[in-house]
Structures are given as structure tokens and as C-alpha cells.
N, C-alpha and C. Protein backbone atom coordinates (compact mmCIF):
# COMPACT_ATOMS: atom_id res chain seq x y z
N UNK A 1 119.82 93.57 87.45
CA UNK A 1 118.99 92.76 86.59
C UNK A 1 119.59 91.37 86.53
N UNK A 2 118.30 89.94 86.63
CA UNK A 2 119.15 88.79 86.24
C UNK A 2 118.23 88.44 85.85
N UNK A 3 118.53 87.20 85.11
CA UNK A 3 118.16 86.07 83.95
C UNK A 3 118.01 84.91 84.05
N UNK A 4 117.01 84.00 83.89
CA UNK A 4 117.29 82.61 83.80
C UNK A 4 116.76 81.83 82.68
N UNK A 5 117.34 81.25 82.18
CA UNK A 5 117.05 80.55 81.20
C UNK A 5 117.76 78.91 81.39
N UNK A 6 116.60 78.15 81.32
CA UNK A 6 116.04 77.03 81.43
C UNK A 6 115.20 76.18 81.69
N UNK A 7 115.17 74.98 82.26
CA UNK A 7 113.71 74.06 82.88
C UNK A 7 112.73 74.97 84.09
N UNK A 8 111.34 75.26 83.60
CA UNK A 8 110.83 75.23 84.27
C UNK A 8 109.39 74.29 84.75
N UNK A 9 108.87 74.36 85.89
CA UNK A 9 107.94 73.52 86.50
C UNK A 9 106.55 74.07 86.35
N UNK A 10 105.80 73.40 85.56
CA UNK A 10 104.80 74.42 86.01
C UNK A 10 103.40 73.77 87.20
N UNK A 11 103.21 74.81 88.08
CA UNK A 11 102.39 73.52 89.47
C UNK A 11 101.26 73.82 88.78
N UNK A 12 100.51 72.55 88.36
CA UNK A 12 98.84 72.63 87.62
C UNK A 12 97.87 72.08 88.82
N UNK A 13 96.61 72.19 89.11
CA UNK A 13 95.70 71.41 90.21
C UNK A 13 95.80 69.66 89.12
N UNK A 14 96.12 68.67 90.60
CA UNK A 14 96.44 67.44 90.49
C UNK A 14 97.75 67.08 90.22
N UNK A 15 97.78 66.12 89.61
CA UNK A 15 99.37 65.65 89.63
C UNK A 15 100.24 66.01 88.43
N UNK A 16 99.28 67.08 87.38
CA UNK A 16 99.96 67.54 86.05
C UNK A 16 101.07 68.40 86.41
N UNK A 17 102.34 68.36 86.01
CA UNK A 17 103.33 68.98 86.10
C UNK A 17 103.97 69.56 84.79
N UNK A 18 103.91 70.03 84.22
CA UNK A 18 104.49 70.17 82.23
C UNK A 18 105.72 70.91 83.07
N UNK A 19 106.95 70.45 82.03
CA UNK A 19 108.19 70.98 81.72
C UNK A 19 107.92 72.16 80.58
N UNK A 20 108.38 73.33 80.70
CA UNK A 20 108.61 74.36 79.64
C UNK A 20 110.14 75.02 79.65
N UNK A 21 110.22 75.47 78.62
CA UNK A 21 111.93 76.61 78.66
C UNK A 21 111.37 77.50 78.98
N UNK A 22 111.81 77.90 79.80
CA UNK A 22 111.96 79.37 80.15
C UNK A 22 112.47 80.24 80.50
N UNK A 23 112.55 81.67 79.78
CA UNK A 23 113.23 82.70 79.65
C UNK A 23 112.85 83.66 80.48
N UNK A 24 113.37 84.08 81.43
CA UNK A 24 112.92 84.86 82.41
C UNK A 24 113.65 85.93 83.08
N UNK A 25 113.20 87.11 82.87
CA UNK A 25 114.53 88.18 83.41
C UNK A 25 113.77 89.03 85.11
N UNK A 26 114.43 89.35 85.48
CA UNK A 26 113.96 90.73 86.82
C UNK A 26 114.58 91.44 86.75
N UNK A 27 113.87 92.49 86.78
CA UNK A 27 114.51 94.11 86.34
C UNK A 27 115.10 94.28 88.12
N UNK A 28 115.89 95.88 87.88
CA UNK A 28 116.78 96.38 89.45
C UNK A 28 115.05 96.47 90.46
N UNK A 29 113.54 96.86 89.84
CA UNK A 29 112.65 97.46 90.79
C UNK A 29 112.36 95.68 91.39
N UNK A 30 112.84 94.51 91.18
CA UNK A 30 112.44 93.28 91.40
C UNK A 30 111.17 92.49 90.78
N UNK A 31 110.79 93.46 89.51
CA UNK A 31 109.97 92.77 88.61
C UNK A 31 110.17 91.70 87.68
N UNK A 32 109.29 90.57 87.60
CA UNK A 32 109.90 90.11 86.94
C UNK A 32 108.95 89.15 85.88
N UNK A 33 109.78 88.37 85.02
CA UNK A 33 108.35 87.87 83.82
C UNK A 33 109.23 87.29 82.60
N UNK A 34 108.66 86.96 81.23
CA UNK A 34 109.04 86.54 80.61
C UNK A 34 108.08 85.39 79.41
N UNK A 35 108.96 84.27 78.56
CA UNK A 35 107.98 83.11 78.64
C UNK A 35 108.53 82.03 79.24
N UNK A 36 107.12 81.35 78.43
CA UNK A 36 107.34 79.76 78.85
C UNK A 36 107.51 79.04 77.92
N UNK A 37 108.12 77.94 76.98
CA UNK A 37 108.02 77.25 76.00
C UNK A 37 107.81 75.73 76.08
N UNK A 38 106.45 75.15 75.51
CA UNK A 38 105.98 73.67 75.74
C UNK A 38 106.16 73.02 74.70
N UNK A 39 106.26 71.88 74.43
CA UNK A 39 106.20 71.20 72.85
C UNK A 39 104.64 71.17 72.72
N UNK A 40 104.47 71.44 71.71
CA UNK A 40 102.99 71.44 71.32
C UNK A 40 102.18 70.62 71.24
N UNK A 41 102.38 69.43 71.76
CA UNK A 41 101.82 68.87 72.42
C UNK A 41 101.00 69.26 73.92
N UNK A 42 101.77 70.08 74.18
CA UNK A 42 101.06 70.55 75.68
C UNK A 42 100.31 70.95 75.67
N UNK A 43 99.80 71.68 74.78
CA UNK A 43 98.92 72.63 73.91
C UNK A 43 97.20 72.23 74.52
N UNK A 44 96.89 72.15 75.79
CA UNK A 44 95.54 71.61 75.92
C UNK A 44 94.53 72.57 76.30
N UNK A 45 93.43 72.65 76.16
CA UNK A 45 92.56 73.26 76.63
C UNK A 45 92.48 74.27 78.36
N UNK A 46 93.65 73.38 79.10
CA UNK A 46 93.66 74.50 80.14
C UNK A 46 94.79 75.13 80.15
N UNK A 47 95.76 75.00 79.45
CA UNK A 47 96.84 76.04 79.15
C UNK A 47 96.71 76.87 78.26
N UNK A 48 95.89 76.69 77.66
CA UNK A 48 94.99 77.78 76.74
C UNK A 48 94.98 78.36 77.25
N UNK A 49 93.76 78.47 77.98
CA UNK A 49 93.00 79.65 78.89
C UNK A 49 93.51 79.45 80.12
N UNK A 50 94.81 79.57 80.15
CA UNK A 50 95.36 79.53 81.41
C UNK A 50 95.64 81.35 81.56
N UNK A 51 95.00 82.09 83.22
CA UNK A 51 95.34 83.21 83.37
C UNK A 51 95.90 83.59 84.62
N UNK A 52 96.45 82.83 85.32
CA UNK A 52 97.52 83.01 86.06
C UNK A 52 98.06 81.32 87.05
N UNK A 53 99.05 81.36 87.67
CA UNK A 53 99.75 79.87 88.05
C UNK A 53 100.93 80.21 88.83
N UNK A 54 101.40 79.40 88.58
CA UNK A 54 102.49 78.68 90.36
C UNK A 54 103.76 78.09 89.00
N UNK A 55 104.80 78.03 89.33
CA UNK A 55 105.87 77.79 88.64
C UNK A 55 106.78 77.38 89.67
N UNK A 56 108.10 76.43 89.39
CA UNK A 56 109.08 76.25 90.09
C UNK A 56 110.26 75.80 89.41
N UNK A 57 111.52 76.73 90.10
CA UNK A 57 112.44 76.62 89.23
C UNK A 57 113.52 75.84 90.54
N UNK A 58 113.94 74.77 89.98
CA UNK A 58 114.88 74.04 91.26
C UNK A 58 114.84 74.33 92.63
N UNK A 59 112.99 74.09 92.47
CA UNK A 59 112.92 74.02 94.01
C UNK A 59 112.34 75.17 94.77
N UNK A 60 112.41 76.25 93.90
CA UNK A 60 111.90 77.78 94.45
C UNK A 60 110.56 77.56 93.82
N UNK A 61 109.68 78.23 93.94
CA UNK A 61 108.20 78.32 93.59
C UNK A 61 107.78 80.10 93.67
N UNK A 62 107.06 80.71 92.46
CA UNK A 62 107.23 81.73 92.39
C UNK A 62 104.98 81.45 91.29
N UNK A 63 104.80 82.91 91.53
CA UNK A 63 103.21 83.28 91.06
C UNK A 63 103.62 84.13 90.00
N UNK A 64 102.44 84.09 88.99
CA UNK A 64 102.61 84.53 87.79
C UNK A 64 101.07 85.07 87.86
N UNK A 65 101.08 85.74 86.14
CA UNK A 65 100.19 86.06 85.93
C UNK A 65 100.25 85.97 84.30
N UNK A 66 99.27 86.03 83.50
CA UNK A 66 98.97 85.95 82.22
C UNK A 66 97.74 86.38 81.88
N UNK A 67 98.52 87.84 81.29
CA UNK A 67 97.70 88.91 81.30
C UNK A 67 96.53 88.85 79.37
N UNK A 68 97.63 88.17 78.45
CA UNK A 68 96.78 88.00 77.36
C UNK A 68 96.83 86.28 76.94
N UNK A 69 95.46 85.88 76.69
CA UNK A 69 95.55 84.36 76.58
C UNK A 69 95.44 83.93 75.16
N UNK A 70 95.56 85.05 73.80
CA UNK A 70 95.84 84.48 72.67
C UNK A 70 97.41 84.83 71.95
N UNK A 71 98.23 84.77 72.99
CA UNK A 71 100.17 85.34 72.94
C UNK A 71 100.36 83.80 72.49
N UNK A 72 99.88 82.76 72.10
CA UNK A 72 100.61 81.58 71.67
C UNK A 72 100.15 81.63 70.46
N UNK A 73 99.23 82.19 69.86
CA UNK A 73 99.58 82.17 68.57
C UNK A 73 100.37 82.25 67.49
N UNK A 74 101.44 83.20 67.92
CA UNK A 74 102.85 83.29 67.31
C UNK A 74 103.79 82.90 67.63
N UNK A 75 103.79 81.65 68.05
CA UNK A 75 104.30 80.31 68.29
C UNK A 75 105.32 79.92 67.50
N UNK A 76 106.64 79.87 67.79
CA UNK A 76 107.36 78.99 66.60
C UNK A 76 106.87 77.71 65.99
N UNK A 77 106.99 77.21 65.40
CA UNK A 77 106.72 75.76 64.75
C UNK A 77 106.83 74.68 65.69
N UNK A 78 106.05 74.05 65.83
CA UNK A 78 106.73 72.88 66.91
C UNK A 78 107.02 73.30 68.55
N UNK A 79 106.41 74.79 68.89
CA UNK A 79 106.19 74.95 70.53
C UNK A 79 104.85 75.59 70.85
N UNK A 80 104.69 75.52 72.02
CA UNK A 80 103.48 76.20 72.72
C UNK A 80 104.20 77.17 73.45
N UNK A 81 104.27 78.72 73.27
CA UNK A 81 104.78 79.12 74.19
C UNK A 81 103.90 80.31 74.38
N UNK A 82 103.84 81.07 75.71
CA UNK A 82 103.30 81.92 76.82
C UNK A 82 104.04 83.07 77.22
N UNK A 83 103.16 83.82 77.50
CA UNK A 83 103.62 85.24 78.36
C UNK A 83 103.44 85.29 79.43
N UNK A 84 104.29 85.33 80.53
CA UNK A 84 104.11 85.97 81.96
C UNK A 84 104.14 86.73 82.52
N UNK A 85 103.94 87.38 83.34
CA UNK A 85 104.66 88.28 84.33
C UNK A 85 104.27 88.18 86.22
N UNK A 86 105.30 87.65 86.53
CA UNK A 86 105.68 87.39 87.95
C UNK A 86 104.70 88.33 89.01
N UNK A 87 104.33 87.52 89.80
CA UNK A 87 104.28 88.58 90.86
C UNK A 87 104.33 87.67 92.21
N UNK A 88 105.03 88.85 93.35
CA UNK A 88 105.60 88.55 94.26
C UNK A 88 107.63 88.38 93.94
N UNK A 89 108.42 87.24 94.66
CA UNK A 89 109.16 87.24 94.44
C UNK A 89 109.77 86.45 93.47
N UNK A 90 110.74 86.10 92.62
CA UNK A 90 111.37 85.88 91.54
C UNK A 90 111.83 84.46 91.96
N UNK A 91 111.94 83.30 91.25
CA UNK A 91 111.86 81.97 92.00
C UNK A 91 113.26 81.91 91.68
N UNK A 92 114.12 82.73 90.74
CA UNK A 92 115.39 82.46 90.38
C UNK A 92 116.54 83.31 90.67
């Protein structure tokens, strides 16, 4: 099992790129997932209903999925944050 925690990339269609934290583990079967954390500001209408995307962590690029699109509701104060879960290989 490993872990990463820090900057991630997220690839949006056009030149939008948002920075999030992210916490991200892969189990021994090579699954893997986690969140994402935005300042709430990021908070827009297509990260809302965002249900799956492209991520990159220093350079690796890895597919996700986002299986429920009202998981930011329980949001700390002051973030936008998300549920993932990976598919394919682990960008970290």
C-alpha cells in the first residue's frame, strides 16, 4: 500500500487547470482513490457535476472516476473537496 499526499493537477477541457490537496492511497490489489481539496472558490458549476477526469501528479497523469456528485457537501469550511476513485494506473 502507498500514499500521496499533496499538489494535485486537475486536466479540465481548455486551458483550466485547478490545483487541489490531495490525499490519495493504493491498496496491495493496485486500486486506488481518495480526495481532492479546492478553495472554495473553485466551487463552479462544472466541478459540481463533475463525474469522472484526468489528474496529474508531477508529471504522471492518471483517470478517475466520481462515483457520487453531492460528497462536497460536507465540506470543511473554506474547501471544495471530492471523492475519487482511480482507474487504470496510480499517477503516484
Amino acid at each position: 500500500m502507498s500514499a500521496y499526499r499533496g499538489t494535485v493537477i486537475l486536466l479540465l477541457d481548455g486551458d483550466e487547470r485547478p490545483a487541489a490537496a490531495g490525499d490519495l492511497r493504493r491498496d496491495e490489489a493496485g486500486s486506488w482513490g481518495g480526495s481532492l481539496a479546492f478553495p472554495v472558490e473553485a466551487r463552479t458549476p462544472h466541478l459540481l457535476n463533475l463525474t469522472e477526469g484526468r489528474l496529474s501528479i508531477r508529471g504522471q497523469e492518471g483517470s478517475f472516476v466520481r462515483p457520487d456528485t453531492s460528497d462536497w457537501v460536507n465540506s470543511p469550511t473554506g474547501q471544495f473537496r471530492i471523492r475519487i476513485e482511480g482507474s487504470g494506473d496510480a499517477p503516484f
